[in-house]
Protein backbone atom coordinates (compact mmCIF):
# COMPACT_ATOMS: atom_id res chain seq x y z
CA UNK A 1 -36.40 -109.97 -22.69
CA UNK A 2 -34.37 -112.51 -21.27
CA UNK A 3 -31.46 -112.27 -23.80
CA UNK A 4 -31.53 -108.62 -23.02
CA UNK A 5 -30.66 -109.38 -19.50
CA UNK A 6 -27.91 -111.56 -20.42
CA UNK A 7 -26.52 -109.16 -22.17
CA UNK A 8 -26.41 -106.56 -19.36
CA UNK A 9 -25.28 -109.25 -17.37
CA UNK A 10 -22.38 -110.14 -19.74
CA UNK A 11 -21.11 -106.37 -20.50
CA UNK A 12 -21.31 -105.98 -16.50
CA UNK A 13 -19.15 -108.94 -16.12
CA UNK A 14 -17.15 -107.80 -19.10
CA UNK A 15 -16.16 -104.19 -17.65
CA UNK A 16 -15.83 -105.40 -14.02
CA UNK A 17 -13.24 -107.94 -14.78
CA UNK A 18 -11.66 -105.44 -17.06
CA UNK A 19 -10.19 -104.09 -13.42
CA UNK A 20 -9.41 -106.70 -11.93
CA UNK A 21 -6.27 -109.07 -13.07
CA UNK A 22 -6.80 -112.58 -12.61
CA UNK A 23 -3.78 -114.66 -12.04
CA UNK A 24 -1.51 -112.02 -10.45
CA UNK A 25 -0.60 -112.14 -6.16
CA UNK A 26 1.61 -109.56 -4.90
CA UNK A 27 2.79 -110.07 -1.31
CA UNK A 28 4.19 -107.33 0.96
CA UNK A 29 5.28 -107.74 4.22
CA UNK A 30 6.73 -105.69 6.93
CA UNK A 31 7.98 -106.05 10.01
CA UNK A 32 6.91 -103.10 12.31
CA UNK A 33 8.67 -104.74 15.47
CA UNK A 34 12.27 -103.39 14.79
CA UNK A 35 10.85 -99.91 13.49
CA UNK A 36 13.72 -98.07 15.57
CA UNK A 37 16.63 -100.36 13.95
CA UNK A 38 16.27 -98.44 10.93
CA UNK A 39 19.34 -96.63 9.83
CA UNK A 40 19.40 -93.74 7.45
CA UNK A 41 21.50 -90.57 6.26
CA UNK A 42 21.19 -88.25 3.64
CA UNK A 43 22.19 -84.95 2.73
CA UNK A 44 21.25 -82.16 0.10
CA UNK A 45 21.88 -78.40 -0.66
CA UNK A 46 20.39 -75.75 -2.78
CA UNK A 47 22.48 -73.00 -4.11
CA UNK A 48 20.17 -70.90 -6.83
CA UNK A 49 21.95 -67.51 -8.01
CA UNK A 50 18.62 -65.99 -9.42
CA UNK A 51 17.09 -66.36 -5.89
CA UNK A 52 19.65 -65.59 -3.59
CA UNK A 53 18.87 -68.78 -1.84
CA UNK A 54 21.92 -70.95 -0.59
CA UNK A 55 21.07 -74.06 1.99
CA UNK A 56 21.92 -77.43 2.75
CA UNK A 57 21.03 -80.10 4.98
CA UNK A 58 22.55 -83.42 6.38
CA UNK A 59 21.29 -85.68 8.98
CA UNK A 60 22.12 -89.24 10.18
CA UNK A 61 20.19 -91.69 12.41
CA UNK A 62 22.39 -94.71 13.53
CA UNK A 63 20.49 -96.66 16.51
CA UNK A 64 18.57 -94.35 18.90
CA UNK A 65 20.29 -91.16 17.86
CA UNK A 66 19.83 -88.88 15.11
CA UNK A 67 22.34 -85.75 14.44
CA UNK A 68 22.02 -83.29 11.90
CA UNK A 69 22.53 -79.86 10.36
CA UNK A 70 21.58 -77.32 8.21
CA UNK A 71 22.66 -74.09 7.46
CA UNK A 72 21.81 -71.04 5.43
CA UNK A 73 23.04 -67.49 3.90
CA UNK A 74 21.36 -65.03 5.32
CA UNK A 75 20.67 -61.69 3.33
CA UNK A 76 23.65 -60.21 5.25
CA UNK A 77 26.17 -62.32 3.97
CA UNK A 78 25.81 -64.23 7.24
CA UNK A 79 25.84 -68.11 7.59
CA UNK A 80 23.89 -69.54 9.95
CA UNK A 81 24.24 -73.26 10.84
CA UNK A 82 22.13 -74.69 13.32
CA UNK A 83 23.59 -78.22 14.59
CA UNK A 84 21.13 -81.07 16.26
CA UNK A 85 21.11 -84.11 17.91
CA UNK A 86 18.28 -86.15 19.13
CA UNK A 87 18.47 -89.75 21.18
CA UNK A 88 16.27 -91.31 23.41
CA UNK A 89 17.80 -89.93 26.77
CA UNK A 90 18.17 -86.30 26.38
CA UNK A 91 15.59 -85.74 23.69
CA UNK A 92 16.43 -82.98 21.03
CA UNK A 93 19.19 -80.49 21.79
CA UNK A 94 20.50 -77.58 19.29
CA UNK A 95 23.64 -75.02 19.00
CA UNK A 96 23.60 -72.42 16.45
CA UNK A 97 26.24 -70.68 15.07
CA UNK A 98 26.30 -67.79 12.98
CA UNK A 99 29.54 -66.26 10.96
CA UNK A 100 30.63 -64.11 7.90
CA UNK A 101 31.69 -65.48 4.57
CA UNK A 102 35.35 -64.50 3.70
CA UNK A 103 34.47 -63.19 0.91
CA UNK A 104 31.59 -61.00 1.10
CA UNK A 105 27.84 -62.18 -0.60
CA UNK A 106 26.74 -59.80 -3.43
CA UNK A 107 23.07 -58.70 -2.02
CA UNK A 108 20.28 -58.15 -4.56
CA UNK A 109 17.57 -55.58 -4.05
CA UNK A 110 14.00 -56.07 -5.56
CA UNK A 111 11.31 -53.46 -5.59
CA UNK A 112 7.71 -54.04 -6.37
CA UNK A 113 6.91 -53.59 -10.24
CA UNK A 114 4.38 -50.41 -10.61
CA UNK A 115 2.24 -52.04 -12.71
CA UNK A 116 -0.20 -54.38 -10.25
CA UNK A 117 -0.44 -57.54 -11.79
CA UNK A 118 -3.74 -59.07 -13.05
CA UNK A 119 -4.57 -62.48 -11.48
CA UNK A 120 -7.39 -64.48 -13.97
CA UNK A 121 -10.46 -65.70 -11.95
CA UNK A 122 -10.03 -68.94 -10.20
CA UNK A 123 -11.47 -71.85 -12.26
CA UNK A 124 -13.60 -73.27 -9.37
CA UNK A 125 -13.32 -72.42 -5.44
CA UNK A 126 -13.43 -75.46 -3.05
């Protein structure tokens, strides 16, 4: 009986330590003081054919101000680019601008299919 509970107690032992990593410190620190020192920019555009969508966004925070844009083609052939700014003054302030392409956008037209599509039944419902 008593070797029987050693050997629970061993394969316990056994498959808890098998998580944890003995040996091994990882240290991560942050500091959370200068949170509004941090500088970033990036920028990124989508331009699918099949889709018809064309976008793309940019934005910069240097200091206490953050500007920005992003602009997209409307079904029209319009372009509409709305320009931002936000800083710790005047809060967030916009101008948008809308134009036509020189040349003009080819428009696609899609129509519903007339067969109704078949959706399976949902594995499980949460």
């Amino acid at each position: 009986m008593i070797m029987h509970q050693l050997a629970v107690i061993l394969i316990g032992f056994l498959m808890m330590t098998r998580y944890l990593t003995f040996g091994q410190f990882t240290e991560f620190f942050a500091d959370y003081k200068d949170k509004n020192v941090i500088d970033y920019s990036f920028k990124y555009s989508v331009d699918d054919e099949l889709s018809g969508v064309s976008m793309d966004h940019w934005e910069e925070k240097s200091d206490n101000r953050i500007i920005g844009r992003y602009a997209l083609l409307e079904p029209g052939g319009y372009v509409r680019s709305v320009y931002y700014i936000v800083d710790g003054e005047s809060g967030f302030r916009s101008t948008t601008q809308t134009r036509m392409l020189v040349t003009p956008y080819p428009t696609r037209t899609f129509q519903q299919s007339s067969v109704p599509y078949q959706h399976h039944t949902p594995i499980a419902y949460v």
